[in-house]
C-alpha atoms as a PDB file:
ATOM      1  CA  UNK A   1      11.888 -20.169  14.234  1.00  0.00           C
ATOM      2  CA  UNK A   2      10.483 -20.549  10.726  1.00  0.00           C
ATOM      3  CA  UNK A   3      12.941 -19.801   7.720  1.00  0.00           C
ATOM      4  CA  UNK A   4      10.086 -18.587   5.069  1.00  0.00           C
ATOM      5  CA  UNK A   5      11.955 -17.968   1.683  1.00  0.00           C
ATOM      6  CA  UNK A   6      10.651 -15.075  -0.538  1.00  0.00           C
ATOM      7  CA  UNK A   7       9.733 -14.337  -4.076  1.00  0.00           C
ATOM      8  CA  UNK A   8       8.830 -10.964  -4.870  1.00  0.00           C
ATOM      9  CA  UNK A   9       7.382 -11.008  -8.357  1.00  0.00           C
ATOM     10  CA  UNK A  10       7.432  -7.695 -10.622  1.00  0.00           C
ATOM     11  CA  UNK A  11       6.622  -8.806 -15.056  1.00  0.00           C
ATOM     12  CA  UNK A  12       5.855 -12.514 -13.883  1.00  0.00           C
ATOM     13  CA  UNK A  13       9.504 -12.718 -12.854  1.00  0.00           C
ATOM     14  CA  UNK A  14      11.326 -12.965  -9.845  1.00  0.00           C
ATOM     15  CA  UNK A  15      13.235  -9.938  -8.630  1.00  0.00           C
ATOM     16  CA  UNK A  16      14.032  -7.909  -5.486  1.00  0.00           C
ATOM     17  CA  UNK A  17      13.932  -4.351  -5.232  1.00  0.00           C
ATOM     18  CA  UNK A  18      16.772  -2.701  -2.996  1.00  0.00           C
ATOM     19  CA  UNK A  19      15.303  -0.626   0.252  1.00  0.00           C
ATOM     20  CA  UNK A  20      12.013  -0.934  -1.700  1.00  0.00           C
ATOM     21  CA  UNK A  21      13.006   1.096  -4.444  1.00  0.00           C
ATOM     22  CA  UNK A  22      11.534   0.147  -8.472  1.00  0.00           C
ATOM     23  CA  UNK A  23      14.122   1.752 -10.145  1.00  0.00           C
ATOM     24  CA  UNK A  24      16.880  -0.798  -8.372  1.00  0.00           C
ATOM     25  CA  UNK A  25      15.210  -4.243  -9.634  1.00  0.00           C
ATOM     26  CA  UNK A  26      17.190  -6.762  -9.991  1.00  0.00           C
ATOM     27  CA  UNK A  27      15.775  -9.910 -11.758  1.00  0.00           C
ATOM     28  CA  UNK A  28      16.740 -13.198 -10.318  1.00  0.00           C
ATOM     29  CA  UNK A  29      14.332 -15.974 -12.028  1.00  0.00           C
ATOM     30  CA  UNK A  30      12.544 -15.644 -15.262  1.00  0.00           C
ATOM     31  CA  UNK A  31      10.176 -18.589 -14.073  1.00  0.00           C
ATOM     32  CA  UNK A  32       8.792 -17.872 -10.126  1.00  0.00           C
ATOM     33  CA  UNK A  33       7.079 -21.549 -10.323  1.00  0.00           C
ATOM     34  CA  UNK A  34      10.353 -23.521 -10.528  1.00  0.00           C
ATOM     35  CA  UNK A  35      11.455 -21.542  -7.340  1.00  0.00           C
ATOM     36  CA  UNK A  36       8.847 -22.220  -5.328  1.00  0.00           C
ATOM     37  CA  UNK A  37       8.593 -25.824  -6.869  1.00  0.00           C
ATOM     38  CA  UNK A  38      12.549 -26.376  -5.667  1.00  0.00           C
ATOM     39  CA  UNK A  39      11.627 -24.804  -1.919  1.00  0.00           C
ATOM     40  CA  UNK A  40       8.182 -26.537  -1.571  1.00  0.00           C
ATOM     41  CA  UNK A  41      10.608 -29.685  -0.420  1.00  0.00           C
ATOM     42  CA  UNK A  42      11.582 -28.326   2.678  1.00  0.00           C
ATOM     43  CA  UNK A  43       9.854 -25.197   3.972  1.00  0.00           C
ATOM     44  CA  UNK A  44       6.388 -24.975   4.992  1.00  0.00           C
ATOM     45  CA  UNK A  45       5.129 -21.271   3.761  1.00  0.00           C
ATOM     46  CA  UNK A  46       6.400 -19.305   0.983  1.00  0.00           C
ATOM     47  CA  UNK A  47       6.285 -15.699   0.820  1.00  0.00           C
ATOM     48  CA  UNK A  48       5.128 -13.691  -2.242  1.00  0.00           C
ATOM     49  CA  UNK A  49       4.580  -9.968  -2.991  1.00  0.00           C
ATOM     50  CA  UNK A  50       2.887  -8.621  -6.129  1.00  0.00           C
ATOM     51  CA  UNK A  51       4.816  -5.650  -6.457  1.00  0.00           C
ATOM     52  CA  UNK A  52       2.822  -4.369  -9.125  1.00  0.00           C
ATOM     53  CA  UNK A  53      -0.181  -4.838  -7.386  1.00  0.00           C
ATOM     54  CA  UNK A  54       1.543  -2.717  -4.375  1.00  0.00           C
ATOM     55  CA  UNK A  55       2.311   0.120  -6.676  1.00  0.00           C
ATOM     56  CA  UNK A  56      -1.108   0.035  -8.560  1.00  0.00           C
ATOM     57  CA  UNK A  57      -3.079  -0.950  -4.845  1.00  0.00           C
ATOM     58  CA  UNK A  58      -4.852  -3.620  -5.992  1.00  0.00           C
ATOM     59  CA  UNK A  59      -3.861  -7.159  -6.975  1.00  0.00           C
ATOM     60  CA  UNK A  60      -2.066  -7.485 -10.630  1.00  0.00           C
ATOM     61  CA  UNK A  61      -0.439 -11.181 -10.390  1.00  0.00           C
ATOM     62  CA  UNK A  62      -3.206 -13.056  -9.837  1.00  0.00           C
ATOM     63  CA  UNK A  63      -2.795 -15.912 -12.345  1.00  0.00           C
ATOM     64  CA  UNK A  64       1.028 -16.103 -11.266  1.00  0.00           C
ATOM     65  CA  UNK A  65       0.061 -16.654  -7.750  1.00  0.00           C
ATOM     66  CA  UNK A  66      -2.193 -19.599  -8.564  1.00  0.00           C
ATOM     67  CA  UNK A  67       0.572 -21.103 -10.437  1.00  0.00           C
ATOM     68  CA  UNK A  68       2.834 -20.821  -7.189  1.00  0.00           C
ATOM     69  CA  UNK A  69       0.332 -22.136  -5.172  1.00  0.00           C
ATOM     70  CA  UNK A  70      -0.241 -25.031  -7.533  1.00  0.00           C
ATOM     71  CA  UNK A  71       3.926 -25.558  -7.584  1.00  0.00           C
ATOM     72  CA  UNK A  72       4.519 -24.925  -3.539  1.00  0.00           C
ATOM     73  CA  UNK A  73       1.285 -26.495  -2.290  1.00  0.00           C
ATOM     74  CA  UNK A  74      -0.283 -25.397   1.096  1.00  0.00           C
ATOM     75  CA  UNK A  75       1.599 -22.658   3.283  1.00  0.00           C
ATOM     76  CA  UNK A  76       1.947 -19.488   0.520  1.00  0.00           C
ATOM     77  CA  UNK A  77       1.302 -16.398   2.071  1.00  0.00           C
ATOM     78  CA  UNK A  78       0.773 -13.538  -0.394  1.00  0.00           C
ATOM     79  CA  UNK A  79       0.333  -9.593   0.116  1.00  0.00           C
ATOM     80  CA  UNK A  80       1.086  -6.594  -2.034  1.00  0.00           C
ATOM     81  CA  UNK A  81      -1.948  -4.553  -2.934  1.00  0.00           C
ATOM     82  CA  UNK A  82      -4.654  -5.945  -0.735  1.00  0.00           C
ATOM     83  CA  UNK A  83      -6.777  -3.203   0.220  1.00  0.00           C
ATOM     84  CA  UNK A  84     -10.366  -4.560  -0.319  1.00  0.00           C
ATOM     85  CA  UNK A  85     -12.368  -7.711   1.412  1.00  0.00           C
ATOM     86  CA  UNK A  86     -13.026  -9.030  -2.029  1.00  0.00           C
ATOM     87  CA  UNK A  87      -9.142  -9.244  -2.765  1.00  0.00           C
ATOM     88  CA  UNK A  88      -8.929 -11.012   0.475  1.00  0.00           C
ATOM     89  CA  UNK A  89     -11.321 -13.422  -0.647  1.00  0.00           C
ATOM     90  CA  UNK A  90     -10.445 -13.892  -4.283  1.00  0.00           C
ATOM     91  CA  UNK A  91      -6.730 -15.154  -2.634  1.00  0.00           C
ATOM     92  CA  UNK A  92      -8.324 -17.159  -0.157  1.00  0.00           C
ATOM     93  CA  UNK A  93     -10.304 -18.790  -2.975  1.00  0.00           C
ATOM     94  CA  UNK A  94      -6.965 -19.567  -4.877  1.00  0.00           C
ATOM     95  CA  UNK A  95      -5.648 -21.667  -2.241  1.00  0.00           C
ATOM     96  CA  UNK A  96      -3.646 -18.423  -0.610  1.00  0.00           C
ATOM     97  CA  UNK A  97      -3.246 -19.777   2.737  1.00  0.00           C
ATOM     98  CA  UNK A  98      -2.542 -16.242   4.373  1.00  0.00           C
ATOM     99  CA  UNK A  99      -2.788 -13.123   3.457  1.00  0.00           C
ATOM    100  CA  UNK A 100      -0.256  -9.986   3.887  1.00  0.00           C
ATOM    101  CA  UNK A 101      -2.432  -6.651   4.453  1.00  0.00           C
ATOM    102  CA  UNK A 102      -0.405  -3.649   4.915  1.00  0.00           C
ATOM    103  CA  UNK A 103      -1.662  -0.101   3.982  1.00  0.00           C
ATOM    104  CA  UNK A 104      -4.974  -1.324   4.626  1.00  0.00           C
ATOM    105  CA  UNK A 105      -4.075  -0.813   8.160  1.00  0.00           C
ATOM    106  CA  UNK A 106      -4.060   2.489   7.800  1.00  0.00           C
ATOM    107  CA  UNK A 107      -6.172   3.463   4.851  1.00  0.00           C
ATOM    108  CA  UNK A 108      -8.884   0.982   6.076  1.00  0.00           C
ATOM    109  CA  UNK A 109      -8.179  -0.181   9.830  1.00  0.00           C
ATOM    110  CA  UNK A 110     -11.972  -2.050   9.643  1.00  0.00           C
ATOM    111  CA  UNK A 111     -10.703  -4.145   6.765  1.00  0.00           C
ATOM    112  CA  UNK A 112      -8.176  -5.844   9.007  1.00  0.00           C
ATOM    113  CA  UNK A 113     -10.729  -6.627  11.432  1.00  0.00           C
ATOM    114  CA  UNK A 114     -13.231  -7.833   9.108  1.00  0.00           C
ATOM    115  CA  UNK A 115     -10.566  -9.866   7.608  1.00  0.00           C
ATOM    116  CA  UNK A 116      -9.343 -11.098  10.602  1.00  0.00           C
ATOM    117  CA  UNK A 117     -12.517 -11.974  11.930  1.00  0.00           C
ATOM    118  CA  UNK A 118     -13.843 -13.778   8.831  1.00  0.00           C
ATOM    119  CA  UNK A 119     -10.554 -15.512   8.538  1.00  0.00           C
ATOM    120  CA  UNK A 120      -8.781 -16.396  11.727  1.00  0.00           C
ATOM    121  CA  UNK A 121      -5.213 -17.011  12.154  1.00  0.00           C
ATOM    122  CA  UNK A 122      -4.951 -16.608   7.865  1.00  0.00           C
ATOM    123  CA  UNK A 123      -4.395 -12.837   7.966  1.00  0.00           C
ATOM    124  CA  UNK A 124      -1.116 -11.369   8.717  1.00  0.00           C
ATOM    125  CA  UNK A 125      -0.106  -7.666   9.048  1.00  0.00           C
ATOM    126  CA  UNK A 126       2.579  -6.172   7.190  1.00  0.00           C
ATOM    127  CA  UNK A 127       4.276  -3.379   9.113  1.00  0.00           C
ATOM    128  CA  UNK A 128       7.029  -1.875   7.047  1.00  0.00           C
ATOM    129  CA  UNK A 129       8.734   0.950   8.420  1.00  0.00           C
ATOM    130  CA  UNK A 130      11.613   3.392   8.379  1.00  0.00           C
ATOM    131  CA  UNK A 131      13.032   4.713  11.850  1.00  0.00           C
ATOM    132  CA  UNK A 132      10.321   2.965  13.624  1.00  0.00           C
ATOM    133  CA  UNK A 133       7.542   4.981  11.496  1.00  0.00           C
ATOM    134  CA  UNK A 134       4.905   3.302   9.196  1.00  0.00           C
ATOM    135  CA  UNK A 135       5.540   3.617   5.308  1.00  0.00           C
ATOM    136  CA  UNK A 136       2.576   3.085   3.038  1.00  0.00           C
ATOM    137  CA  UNK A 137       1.542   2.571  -0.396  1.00  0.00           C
ATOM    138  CA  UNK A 138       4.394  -0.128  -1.170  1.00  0.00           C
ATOM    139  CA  UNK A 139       6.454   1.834   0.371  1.00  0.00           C
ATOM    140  CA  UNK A 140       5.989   5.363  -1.557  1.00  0.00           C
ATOM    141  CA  UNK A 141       4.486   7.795   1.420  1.00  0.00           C
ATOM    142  CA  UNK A 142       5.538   7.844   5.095  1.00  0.00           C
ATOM    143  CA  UNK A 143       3.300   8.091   7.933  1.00  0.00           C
ATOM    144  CA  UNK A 144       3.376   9.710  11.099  1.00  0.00           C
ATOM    145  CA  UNK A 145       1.875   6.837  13.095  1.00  0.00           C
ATOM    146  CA  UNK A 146       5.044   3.842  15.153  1.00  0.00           C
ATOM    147  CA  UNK A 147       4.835   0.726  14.221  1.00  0.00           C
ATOM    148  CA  UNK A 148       4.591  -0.699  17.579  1.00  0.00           C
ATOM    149  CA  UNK A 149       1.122   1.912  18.261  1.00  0.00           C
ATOM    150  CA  UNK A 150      -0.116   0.194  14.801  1.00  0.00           C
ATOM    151  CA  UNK A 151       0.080  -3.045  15.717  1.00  0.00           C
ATOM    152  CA  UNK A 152      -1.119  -2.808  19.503  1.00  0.00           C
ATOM    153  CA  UNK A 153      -4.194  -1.436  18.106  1.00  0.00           C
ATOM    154  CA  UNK A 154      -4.877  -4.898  15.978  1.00  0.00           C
ATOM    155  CA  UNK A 155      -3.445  -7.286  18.782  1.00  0.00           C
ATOM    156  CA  UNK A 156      -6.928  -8.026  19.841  1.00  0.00           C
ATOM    157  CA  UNK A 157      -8.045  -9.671  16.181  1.00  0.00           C
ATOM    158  CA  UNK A 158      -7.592 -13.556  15.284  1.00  0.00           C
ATOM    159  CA  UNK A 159      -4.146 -12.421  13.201  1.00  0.00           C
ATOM    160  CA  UNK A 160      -1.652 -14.747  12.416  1.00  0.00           C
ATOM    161  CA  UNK A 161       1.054 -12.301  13.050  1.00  0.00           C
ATOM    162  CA  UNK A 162       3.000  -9.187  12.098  1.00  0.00           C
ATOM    163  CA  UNK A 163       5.113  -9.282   9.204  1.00  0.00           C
ATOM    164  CA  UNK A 164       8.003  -6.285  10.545  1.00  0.00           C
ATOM    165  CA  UNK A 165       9.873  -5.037   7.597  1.00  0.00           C
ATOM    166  CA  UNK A 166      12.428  -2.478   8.289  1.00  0.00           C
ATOM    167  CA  UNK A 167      13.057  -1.036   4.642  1.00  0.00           C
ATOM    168  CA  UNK A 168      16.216   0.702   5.125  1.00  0.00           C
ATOM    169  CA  UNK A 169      17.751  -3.073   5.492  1.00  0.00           C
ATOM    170  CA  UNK A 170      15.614  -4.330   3.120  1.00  0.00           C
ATOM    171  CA  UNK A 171      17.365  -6.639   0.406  1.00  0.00           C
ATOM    172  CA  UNK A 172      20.520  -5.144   1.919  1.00  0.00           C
ATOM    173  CA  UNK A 173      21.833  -8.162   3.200  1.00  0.00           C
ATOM    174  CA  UNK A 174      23.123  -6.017   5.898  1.00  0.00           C
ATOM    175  CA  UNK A 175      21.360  -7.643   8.589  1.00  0.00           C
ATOM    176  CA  UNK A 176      18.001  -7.375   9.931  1.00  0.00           C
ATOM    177  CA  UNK A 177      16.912  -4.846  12.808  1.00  0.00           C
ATOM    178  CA  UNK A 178      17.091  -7.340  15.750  1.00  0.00           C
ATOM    179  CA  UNK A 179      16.819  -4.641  18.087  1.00  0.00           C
ATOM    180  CA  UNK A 180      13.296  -3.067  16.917  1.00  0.00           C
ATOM    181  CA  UNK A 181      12.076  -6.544  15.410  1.00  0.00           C
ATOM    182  CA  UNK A 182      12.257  -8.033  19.099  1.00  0.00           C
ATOM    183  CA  UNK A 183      10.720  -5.060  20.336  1.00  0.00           C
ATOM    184  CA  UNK A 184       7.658  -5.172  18.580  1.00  0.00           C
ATOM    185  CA  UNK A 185       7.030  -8.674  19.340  1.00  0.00           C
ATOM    186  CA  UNK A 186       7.651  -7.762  23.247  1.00  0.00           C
ATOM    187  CA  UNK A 187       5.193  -4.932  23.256  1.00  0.00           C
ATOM    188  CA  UNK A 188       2.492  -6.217  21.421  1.00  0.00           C
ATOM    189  CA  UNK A 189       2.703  -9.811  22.479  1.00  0.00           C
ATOM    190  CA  UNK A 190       1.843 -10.510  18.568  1.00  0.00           C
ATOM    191  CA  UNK A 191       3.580 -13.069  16.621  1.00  0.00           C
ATOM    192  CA  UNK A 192       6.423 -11.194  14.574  1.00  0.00           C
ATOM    193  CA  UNK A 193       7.852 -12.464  10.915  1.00  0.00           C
ATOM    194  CA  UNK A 194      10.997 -10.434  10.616  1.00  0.00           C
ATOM    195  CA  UNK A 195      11.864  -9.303   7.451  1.00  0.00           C
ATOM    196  CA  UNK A 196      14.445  -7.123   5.828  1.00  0.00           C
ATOM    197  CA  UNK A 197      18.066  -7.267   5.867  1.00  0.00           C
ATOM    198  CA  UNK A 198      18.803 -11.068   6.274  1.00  0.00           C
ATOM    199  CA  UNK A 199      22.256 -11.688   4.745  1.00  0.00           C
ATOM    200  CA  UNK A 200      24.061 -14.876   6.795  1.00  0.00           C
ATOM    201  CA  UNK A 201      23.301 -17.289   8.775  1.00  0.00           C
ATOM    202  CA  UNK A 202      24.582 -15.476  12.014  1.00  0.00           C
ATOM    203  CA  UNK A 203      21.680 -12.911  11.192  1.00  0.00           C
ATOM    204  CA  UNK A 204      19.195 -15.661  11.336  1.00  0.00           C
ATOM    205  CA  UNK A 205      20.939 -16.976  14.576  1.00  0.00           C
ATOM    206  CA  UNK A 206      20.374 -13.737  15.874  1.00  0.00           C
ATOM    207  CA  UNK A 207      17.225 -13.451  15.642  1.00  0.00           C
ATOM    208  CA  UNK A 208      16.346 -16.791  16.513  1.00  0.00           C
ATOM    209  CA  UNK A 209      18.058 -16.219  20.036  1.00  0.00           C
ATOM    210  CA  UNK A 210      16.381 -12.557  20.557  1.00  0.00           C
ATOM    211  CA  UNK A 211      12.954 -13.163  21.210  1.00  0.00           C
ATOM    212  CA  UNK A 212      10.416 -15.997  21.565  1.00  0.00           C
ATOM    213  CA  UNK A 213       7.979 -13.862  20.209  1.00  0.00           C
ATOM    214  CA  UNK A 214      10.031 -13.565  16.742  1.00  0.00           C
ATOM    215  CA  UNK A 215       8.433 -16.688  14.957  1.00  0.00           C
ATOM    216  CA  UNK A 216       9.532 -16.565  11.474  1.00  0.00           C
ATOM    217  CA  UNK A 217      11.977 -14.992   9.142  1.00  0.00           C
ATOM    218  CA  UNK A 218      11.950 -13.996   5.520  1.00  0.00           C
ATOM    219  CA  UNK A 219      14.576 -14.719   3.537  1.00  0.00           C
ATOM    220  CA  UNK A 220      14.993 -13.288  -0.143  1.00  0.00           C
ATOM    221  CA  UNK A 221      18.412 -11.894  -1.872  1.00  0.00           C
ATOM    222  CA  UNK A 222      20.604 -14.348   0.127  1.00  0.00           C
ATOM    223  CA  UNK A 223      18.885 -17.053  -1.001  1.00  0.00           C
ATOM    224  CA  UNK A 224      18.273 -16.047  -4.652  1.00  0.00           C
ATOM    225  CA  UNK A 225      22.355 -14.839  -4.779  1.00  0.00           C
ATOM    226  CA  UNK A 226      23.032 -18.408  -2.852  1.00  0.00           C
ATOM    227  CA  UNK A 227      24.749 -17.175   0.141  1.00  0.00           C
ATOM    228  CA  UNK A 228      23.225 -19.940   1.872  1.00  0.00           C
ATOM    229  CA  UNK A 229      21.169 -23.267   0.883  1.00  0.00           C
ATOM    230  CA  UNK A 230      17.645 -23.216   2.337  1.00  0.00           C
ATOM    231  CA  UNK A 231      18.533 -25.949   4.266  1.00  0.00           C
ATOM    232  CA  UNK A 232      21.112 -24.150   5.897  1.00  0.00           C
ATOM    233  CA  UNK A 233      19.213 -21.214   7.304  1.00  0.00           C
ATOM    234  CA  UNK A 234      16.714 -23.900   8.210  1.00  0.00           C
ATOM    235  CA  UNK A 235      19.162 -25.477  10.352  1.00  0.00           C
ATOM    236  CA  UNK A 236      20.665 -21.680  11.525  1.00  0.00           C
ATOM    237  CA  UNK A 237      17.544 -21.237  12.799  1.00  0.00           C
ATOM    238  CA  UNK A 238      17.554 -23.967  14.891  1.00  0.00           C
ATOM    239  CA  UNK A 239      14.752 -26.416  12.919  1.00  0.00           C
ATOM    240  CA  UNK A 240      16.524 -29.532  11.402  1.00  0.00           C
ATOM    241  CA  UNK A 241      17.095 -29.910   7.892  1.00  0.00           C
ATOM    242  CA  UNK A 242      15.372 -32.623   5.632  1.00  0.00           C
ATOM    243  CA  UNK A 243      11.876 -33.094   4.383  1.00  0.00           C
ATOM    244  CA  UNK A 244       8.693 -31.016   4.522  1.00  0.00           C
ATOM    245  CA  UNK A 245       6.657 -31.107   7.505  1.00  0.00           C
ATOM    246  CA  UNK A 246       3.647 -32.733   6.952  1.00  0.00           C
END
């Protein structure tokens, strides 16, 4: 299982937001490059989120996210905001090696699978949810549809996977929803990225031993608040330590 540290990026600074809330930001790194420069050693993705662009539904950090793909290299994923085929492409054409669409799902179900289809295995679908239910618009409005009914309806397209969120947990550090993030991935036989909640490295042992289809996890506040060394939860998750894949 992939350990895929995160930088959520709010005023070209690093921060995290607690259970996805903007008025409980806390700022961790007034330079997001230097991060990503520090991890691009030994992990092969990096995860970003313009959470501007999620509030404002369109992308906002654009020239920050070519700087962190010029300081990581090859494997940054980036979402937050994407809700058009030309934001797809305008990432794609920074060097964004995948990209995170999440309300579009919802909003605009044909944009995954045009997205998908033009760009195999580089398009990955964020499901974040509370009690199993969809949340949209960075997290602001709830829907009535599961997560598990959102995803099976996708599971035919070229995706790279399903990014699982489960907010209540998020940036919590209170450990991530094993139960439901396993269950998804069992259901839907789509790749899942769990996210949300990942505090120690028992929680990434966890859910390295739940489910095959669990591929990759996220890792944000723990890292940031150095609960753990990347190359720690690297090893935790059962991938030895040391230098960058080629």
């Amino acid at each position: 299982m992939q350990v895929i540290p995160a930088i959520d990026v709010l005023g070209a600074k690093a921060v995290r937001l607690r259970k996805g809330r903007y008025d409980e930001v806390t700022v961790y790194h007034d330079h997001p490059a230097e991060l990503a420069r520090e991890w691009a050693a030994d992990c092969e993705r990096l995860h970003v989120v313009d959470l501007e662009g999620a509030r404002a539904g369109s992308p906002v950090q654009r020239e920050l996210i070519r700087e962190l793909v010029r300081a990581f290299g090859a494997g940054v994923q980036v979402g937050g905001g994407v809700r058009s085929f030309s934001a797809v492409e305008d990432y794609v054409a920074l060097g964004v090696d995948r990209v995170v669409l999440g309300t579009a799902a919802l909003k605009d179900p044909s944009l995954v699978e045009r997205a998908a289809t033009a760009f195999p295995q580089r398009i990955i679908l964020a499901v974040d949810a509370r009690g199993g239910m969809v949340a949209t618009e960075g997290w602001l409005e709830q829907s009535e549809t599961r997560a598990v009914d959102l995803v099976r309806r996708f599971a035919e397209f070229p995706l790279a996977g399903v990014l699982y969120t489960d907010i209540d947990r998020d940036g919590t550090e209170v450990g991530p929803n094993v139960a439901e993030t396993a269950r998804l991935a069992r259901d839907t036989g789509v790749p899942v990225i769990a996210s949300g909640g990942v505090g120690t490295l028992a929680h990434l042992r966890e859910l390295c031993a739940a489910e095959a289809g669990i591929v990759a996890a996220i890792v944000g506040r723990a890292l940031h608040e150095a609960r753990f060394s990347i190359r720690e939860a690297i090893s935790a998750a059962g991938v030895p330590s040391g230098a960058r894949p080629e």
